[in-house]
N, C-alpha and C. Protein backbone atom coordinates (compact mmCIF):
# COMPACT_ATOMS: atom_id res chain seq x y z
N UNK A 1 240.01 287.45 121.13
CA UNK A 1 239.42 288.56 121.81
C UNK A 1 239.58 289.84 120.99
N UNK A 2 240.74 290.30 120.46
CA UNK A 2 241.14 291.29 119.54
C UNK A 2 239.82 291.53 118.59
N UNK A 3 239.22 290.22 117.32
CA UNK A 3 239.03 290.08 116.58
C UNK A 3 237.53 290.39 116.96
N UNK A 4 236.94 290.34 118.31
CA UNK A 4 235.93 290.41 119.02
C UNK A 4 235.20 291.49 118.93
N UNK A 5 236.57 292.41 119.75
CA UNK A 5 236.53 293.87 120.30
C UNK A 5 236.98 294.20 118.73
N UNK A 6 237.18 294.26 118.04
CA UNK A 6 237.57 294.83 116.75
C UNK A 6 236.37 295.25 115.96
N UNK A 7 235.24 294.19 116.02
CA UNK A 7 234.19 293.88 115.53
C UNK A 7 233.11 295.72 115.69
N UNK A 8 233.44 296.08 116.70
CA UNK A 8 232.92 297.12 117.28
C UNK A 8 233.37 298.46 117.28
N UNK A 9 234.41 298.38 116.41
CA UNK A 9 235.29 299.46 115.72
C UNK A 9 236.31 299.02 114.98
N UNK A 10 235.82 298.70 113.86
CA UNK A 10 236.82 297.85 112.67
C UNK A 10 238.08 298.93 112.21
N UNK A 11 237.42 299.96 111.72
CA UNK A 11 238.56 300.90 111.46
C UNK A 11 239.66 301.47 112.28
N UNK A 12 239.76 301.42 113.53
CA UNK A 12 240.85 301.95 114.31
C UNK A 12 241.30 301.20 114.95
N UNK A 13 242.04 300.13 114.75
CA UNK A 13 242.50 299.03 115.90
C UNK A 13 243.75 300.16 116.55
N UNK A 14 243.62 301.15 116.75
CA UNK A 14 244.82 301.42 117.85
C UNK A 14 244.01 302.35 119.03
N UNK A 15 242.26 302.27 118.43
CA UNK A 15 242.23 302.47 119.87
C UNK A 15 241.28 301.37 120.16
N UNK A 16 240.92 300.37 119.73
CA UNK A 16 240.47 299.18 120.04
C UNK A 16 241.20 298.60 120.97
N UNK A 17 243.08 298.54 120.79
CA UNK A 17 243.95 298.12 121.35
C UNK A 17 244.15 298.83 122.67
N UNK A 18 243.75 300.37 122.87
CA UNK A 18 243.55 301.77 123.99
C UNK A 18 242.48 300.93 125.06
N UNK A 19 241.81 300.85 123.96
CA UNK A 19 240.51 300.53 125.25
C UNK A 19 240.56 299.16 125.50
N UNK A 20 240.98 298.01 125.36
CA UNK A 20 241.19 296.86 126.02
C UNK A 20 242.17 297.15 126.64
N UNK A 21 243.34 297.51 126.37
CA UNK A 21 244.72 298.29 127.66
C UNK A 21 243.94 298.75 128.75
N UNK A 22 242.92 299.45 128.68
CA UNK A 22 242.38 300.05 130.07
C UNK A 22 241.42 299.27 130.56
N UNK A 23 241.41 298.02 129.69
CA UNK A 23 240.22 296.72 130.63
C UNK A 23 240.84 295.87 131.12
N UNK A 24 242.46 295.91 130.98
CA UNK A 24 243.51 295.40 131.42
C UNK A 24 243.71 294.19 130.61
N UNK A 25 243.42 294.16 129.11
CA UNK A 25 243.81 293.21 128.50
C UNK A 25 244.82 293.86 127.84
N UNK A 26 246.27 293.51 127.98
CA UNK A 26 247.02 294.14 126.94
C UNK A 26 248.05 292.95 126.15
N UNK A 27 249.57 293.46 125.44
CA UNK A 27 250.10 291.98 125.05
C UNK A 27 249.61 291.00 124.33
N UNK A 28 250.33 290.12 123.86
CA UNK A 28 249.12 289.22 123.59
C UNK A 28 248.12 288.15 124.48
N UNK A 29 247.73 288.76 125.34
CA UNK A 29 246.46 288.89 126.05
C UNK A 29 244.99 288.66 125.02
N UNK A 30 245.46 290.02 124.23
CA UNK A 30 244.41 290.55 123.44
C UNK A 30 244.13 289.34 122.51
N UNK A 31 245.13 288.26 122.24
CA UNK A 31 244.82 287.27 121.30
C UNK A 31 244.16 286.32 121.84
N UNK A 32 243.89 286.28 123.16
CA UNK A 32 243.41 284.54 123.76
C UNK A 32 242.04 284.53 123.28
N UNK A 33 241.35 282.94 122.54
CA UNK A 33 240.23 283.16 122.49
C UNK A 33 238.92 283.16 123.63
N UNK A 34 238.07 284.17 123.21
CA UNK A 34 237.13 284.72 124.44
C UNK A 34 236.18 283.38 125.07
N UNK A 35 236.54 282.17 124.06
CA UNK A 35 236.30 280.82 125.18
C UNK A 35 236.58 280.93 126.44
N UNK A 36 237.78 281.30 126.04
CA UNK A 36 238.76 281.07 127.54
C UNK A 36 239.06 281.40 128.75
N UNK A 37 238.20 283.02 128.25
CA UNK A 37 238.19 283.87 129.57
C UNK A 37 237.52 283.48 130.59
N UNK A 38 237.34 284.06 131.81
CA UNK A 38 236.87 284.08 133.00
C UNK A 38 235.36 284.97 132.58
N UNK A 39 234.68 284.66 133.57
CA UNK A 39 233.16 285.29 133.59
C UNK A 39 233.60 286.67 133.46
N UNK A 40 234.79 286.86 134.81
CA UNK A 40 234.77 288.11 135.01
C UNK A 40 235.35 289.05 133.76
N UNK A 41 236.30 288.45 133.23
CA UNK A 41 237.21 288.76 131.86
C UNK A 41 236.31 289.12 130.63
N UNK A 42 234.95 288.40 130.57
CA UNK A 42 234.27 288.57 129.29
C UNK A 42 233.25 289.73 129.69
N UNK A 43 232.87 289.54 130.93
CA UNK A 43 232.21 291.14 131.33
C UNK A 43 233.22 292.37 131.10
N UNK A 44 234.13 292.54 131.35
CA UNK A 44 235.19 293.52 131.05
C UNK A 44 235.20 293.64 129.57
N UNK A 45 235.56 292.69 128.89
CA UNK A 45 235.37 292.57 127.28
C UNK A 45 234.04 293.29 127.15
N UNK A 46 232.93 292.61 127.35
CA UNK A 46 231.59 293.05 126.83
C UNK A 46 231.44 294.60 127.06
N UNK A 47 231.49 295.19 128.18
CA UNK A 47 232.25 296.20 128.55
C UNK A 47 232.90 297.34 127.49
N UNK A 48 234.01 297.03 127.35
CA UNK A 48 235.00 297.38 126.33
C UNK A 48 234.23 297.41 125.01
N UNK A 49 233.68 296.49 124.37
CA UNK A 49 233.08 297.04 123.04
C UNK A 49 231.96 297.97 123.21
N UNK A 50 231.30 297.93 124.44
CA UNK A 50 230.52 298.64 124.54
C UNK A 50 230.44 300.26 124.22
N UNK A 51 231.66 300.42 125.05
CA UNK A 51 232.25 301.82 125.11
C UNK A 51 233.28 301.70 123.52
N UNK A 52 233.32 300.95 122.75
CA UNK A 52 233.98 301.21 121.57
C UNK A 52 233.02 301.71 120.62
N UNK A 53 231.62 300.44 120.63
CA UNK A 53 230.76 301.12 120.01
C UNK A 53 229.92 302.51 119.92
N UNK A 54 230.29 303.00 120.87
CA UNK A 54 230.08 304.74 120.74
C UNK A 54 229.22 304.74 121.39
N UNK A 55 227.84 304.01 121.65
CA UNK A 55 226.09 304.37 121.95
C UNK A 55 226.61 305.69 122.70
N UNK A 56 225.30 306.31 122.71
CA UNK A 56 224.51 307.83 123.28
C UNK A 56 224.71 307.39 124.89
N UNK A 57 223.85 306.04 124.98
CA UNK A 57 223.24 305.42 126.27
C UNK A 57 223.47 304.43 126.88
N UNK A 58 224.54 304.16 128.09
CA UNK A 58 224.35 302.65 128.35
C UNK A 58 223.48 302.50 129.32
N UNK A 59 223.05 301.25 129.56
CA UNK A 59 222.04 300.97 130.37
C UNK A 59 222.69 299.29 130.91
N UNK A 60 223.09 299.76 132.53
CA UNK A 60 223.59 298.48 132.77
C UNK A 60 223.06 298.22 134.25
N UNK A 61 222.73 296.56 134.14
CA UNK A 61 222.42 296.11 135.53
C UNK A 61 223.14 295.40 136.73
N UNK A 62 224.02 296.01 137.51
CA UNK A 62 224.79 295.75 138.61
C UNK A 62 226.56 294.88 137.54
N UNK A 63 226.96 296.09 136.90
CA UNK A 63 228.50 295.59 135.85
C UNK A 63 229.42 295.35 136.86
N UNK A 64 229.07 295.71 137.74
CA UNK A 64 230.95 294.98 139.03
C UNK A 64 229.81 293.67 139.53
N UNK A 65 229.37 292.90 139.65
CA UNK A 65 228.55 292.16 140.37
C UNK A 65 229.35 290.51 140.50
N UNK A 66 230.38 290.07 141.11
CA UNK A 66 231.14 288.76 140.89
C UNK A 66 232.29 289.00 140.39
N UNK A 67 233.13 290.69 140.45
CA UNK A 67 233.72 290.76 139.97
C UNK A 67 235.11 291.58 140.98
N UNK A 68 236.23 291.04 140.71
CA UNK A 68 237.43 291.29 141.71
C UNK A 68 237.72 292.44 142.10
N UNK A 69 238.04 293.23 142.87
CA UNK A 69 238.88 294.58 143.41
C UNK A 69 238.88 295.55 142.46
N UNK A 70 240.23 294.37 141.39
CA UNK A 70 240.79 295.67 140.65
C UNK A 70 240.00 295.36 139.57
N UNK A 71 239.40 295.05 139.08
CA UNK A 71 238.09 295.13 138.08
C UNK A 71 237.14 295.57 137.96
N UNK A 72 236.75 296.17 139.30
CA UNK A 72 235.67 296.86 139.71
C UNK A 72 236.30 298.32 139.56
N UNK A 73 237.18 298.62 139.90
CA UNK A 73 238.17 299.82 140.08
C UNK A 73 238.10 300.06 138.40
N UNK A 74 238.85 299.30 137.59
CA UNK A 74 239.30 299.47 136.19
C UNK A 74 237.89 299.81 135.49
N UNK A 75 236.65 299.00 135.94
CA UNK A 75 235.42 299.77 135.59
C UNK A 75 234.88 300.83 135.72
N UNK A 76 234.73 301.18 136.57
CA UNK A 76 234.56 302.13 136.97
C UNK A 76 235.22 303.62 136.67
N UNK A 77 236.52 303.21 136.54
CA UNK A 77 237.52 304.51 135.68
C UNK A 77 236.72 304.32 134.44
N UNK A 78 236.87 303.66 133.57
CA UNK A 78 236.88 303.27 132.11
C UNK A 78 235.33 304.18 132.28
N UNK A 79 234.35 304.07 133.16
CA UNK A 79 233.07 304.46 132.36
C UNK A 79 232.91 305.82 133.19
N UNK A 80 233.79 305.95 134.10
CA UNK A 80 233.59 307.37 134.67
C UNK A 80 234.58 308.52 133.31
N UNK A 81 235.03 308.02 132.63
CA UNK A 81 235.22 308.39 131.31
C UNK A 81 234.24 308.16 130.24
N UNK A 82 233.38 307.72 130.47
CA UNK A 82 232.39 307.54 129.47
C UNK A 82 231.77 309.28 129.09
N UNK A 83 231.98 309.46 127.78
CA UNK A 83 230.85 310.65 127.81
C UNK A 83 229.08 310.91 127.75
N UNK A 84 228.52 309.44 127.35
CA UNK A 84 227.29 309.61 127.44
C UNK A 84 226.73 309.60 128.69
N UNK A 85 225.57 309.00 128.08
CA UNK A 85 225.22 309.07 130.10
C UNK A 85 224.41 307.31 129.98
N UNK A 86 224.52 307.26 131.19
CA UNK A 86 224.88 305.99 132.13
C UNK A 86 223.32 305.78 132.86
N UNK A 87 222.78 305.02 132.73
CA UNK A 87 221.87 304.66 133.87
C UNK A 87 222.17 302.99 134.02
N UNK A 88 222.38 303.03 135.70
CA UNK A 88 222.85 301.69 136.15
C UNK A 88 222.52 301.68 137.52
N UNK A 89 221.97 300.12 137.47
CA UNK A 89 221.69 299.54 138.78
C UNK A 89 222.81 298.99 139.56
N UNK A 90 222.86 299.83 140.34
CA UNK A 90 223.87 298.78 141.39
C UNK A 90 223.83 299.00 142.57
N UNK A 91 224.79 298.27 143.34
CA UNK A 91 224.99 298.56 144.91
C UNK A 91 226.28 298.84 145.15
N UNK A 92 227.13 298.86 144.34
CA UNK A 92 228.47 298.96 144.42
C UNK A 92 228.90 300.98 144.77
N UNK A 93 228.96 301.27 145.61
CA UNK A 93 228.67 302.65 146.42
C UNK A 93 230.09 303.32 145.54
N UNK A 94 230.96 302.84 145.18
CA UNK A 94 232.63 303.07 144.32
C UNK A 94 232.01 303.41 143.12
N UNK A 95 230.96 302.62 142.57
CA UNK A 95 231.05 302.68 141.00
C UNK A 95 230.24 303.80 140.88
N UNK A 96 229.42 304.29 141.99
CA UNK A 96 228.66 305.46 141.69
C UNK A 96 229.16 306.43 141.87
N UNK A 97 230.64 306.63 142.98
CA UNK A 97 231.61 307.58 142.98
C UNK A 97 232.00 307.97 141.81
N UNK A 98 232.53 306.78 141.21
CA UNK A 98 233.16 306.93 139.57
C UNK A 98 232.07 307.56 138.35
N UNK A 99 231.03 307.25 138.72
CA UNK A 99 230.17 307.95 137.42
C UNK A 99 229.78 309.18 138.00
N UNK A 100 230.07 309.63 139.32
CA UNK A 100 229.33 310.99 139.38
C UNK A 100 230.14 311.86 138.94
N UNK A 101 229.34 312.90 138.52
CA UNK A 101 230.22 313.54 137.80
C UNK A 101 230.82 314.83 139.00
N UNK A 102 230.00 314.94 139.71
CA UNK A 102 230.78 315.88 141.05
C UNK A 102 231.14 314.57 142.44
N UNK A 103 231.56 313.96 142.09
CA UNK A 103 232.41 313.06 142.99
C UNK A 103 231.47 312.71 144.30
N UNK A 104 230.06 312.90 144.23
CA UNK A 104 229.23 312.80 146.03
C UNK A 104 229.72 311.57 146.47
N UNK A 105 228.39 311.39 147.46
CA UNK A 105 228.78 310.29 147.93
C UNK A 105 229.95 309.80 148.81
């Protein structure tokens, strides 16, 4: 997984290592191969490089969708830190809390 998420910011593995910590992969966690993960685990991953790779723009369709409590939560922080901007489909009424930027809703 490391070698994954690395892929998407080769030069700084210490915040490669930052931003999987806040997808809740930490430890050697970060070493299991991404065979292995859970659906929900590789969306979090996919996730995570996403926001490593820098883009301007994400564009995502329903990212908590099959996915647990605190994963939805940990998403939602992670991209309500995002500085670009976000257009996303969802129904998840939390995750739109988290991206607004004046808290509605």
């Amino acid at each position: 997984m490391l070698a994954e998420a690395t892929a998407a910011l080769p030069a700084d593995a210490r915040r490669v290592r930052s931003v999987l910590g806040r997808f809740l992969f930490s430890g050697d966690r970060v070493f299991q191969p991404v065979g292995t993960l859970s659906g929900g685990e590789k969306t979090r991953l996919a996730l995570a490089k996403m926001v490593l790779a820098g883009p301007n723009v994400l564009v995502l369709d329903e990212p908590t969708t099959h996915l647990d409590v605190q994963s939805r939560r940990i998403i939602g922080e992670a991209l309500g830190a995002y500085n670009g901007t976000i257009l996303a489909v969802t129904h998840d009424v939390d995750l739109v809390r988290d991206l607004s930027p004046t808290r509605c809703c």
